[in-house]
Every structure is written in structure tokens, then in C-alpha cells.
Protein backbone atom coordinates (compact mmCIF):
# COMPACT_ATOMS: atom_id res chain seq x y z
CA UNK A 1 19.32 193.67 65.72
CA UNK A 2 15.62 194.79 67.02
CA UNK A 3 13.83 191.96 68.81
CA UNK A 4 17.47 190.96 70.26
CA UNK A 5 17.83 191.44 73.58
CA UNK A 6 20.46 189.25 74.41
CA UNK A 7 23.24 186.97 73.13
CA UNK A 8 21.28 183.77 73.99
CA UNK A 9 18.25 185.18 71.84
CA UNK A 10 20.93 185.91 69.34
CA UNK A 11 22.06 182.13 69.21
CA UNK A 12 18.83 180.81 69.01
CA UNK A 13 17.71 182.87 66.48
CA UNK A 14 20.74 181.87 64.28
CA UNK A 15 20.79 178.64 65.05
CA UNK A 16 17.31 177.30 65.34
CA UNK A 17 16.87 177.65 61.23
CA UNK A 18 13.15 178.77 61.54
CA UNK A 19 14.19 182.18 60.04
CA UNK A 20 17.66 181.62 58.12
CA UNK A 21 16.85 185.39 56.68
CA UNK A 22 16.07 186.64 59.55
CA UNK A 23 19.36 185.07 61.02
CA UNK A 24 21.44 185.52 57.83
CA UNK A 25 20.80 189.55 58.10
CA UNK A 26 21.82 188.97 61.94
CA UNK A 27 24.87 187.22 61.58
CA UNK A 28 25.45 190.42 58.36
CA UNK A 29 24.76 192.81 61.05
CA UNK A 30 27.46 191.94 63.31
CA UNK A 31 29.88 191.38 60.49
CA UNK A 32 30.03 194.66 59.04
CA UNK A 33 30.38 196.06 63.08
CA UNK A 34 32.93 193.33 63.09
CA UNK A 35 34.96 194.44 59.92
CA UNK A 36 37.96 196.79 60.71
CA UNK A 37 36.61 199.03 58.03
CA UNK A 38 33.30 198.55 59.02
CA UNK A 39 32.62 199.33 63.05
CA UNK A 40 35.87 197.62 64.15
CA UNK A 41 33.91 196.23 67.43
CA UNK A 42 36.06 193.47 68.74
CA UNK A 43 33.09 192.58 70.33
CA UNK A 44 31.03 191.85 67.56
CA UNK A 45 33.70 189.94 65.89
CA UNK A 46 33.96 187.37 68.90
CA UNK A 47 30.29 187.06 68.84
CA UNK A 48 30.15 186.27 64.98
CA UNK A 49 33.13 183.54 65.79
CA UNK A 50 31.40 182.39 69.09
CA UNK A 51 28.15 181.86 66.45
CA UNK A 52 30.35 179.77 63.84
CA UNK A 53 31.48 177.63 66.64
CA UNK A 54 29.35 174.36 65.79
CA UNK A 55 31.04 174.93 62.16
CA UNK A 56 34.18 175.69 62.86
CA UNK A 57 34.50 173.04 65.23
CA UNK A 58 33.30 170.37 62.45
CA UNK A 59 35.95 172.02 60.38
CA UNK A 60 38.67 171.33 62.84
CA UNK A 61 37.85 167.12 63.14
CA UNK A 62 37.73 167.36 59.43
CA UNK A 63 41.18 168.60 59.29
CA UNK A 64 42.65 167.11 62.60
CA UNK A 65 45.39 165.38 61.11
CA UNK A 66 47.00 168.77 59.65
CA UNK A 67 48.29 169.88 63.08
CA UNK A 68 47.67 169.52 67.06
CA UNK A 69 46.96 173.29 67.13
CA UNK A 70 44.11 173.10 64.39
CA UNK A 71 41.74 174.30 66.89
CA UNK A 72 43.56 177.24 67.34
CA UNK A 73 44.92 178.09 63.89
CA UNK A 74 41.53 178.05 62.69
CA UNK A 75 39.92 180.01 65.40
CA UNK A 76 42.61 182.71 64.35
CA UNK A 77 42.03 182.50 60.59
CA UNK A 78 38.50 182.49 61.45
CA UNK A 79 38.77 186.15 63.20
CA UNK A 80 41.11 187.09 60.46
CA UNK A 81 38.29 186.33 58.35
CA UNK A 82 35.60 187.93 59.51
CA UNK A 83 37.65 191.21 60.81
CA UNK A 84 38.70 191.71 56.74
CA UNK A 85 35.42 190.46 55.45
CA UNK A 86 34.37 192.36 52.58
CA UNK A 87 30.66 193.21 53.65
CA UNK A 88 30.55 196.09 51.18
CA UNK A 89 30.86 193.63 48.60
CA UNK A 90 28.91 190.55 50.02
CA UNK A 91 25.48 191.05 51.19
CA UNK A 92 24.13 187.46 52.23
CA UNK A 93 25.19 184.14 53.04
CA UNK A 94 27.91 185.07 55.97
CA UNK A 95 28.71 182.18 57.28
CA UNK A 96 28.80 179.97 54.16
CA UNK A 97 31.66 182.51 53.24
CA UNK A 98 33.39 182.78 56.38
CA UNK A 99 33.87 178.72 56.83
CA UNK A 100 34.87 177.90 53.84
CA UNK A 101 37.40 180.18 53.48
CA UNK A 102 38.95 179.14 56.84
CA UNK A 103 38.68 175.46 55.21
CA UNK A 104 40.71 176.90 51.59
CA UNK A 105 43.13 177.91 54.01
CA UNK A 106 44.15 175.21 55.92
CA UNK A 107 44.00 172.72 53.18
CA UNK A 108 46.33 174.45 50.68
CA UNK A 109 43.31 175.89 48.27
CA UNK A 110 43.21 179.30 49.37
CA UNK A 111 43.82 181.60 46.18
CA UNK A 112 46.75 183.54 46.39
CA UNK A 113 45.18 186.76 44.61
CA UNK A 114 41.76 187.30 46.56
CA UNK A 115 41.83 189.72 49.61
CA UNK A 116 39.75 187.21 51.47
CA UNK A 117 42.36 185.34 52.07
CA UNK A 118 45.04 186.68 54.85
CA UNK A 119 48.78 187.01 54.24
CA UNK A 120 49.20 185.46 57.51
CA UNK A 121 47.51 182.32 55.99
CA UNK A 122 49.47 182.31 53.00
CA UNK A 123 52.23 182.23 54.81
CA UNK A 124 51.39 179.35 57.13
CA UNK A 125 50.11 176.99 54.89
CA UNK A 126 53.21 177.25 52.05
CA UNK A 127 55.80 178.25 54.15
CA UNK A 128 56.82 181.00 52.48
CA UNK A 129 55.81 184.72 52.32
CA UNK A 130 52.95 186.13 51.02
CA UNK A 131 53.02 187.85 47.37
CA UNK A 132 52.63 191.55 47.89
């Protein structure tokens, strides 16, 4: 996080692609603090969702005509996601693993035996509970 001094420098260092690196280790950073076995900094993890807004929000159009509360139901599988995200494991590309997991969810492709993806979404999208 050195040379960030503030959340606006954050977003335009993530989002302005000169440096996706330099933004990919940023967005890394604040996932592991995010993680609830990592730093568990609520903070962090609202930060990481405010930065996957632009994404997230295509996401939701995509899959408008699943539900009036798509907005919502992915903003919540989205913090799901990144508070379990498995950033021992997974060292790069954070937010082409956060998204598209949110997306596997919500479309009925999520699979059943990866820890990525959240009882609470297996539950939502198939109506019944999850597997232990």
C-alpha cells in the first residue's frame, strides 16, 4: 500500500490500467486484510467491494431478469466472497476471481464442492440447503 495515501489514489490506481500489477497486488493487499482469516478488517473488505463496483454493477444488468433485488443479492455474495477468499491459496488476479464467482452463483453454476462458493448461496439459488 506505499505510495497510497488515500482511497481516491487507491481507485485510480486500480482503475486507470496503467499498472494492472501494480493494482492487482493492491486490490491482493486489501483482500487478505479483508479475509476473516486473514486481517478480518471490515474496512478493507468494503473498500475491495466499493473497487469491484463498475463490475459488479455490469454483472447485475447482465442478470437483471433473475430478481428485483439483484443489486443487493450480489453485493452480499460479493462480500461473502471476498471475506472467505482463499488468499493463501490465490496470489494474483483478485478481481477476475471475485466476479465471476458472484456470476456462478447467481446463475445456477456455482460448484457445490469448492469453498469459494458460500452455503448461503447454495442455498439461494436451489432452494434447498447446502451439503455439509
Amino acid at each position: 500500500m506505499a505510495g497510497i495515501g488515500t482511497a481516491g489514489e487507491l481507485a485510480e490506481t486500480v482503475h486507470n490500467g496503467g499498472d494492472p500489477a501494480r493494482a492487482d497486488e493492491l486490490l491482493g493487499a486489501l483482500v487478505r486484510l479483508a479475509a476473516v482469516d486473514g486481517g478480518n478488517e471490515e474496512d478493507a473488505a468494503l473498500l475491495v467491494a466499493h473497487l469491484l463496483g463498475n463490475g459488479t454493477r455490469k454483472l447485475a444488468l447482465q442478470l437483471r431478469d433473475l430478481s428485483a433485488d439483484i443489486d443487493d443479492l450480489l453485493a452480499g455474495e460479493l462480500w461473502l466472497q471476498i471475506r472467505t477468499f482463499p488468499w493463501r491459496r490465490r496470489r494474483r488476479a483478485y478481481a477476475k476471481s471475485l466476479l465471476p464467482i458472484a456470476r456462478a452463483c447467481w446463475t445456477g453454476r456455482a460448484s457445490i464442492r469448492t469453498t469459494r462458493t458460500s452455503r448461503a448461496c447454495w442455498t439461494c439459488w436451489s432452494g434447498r440447503s447446502a451439503p455439509a
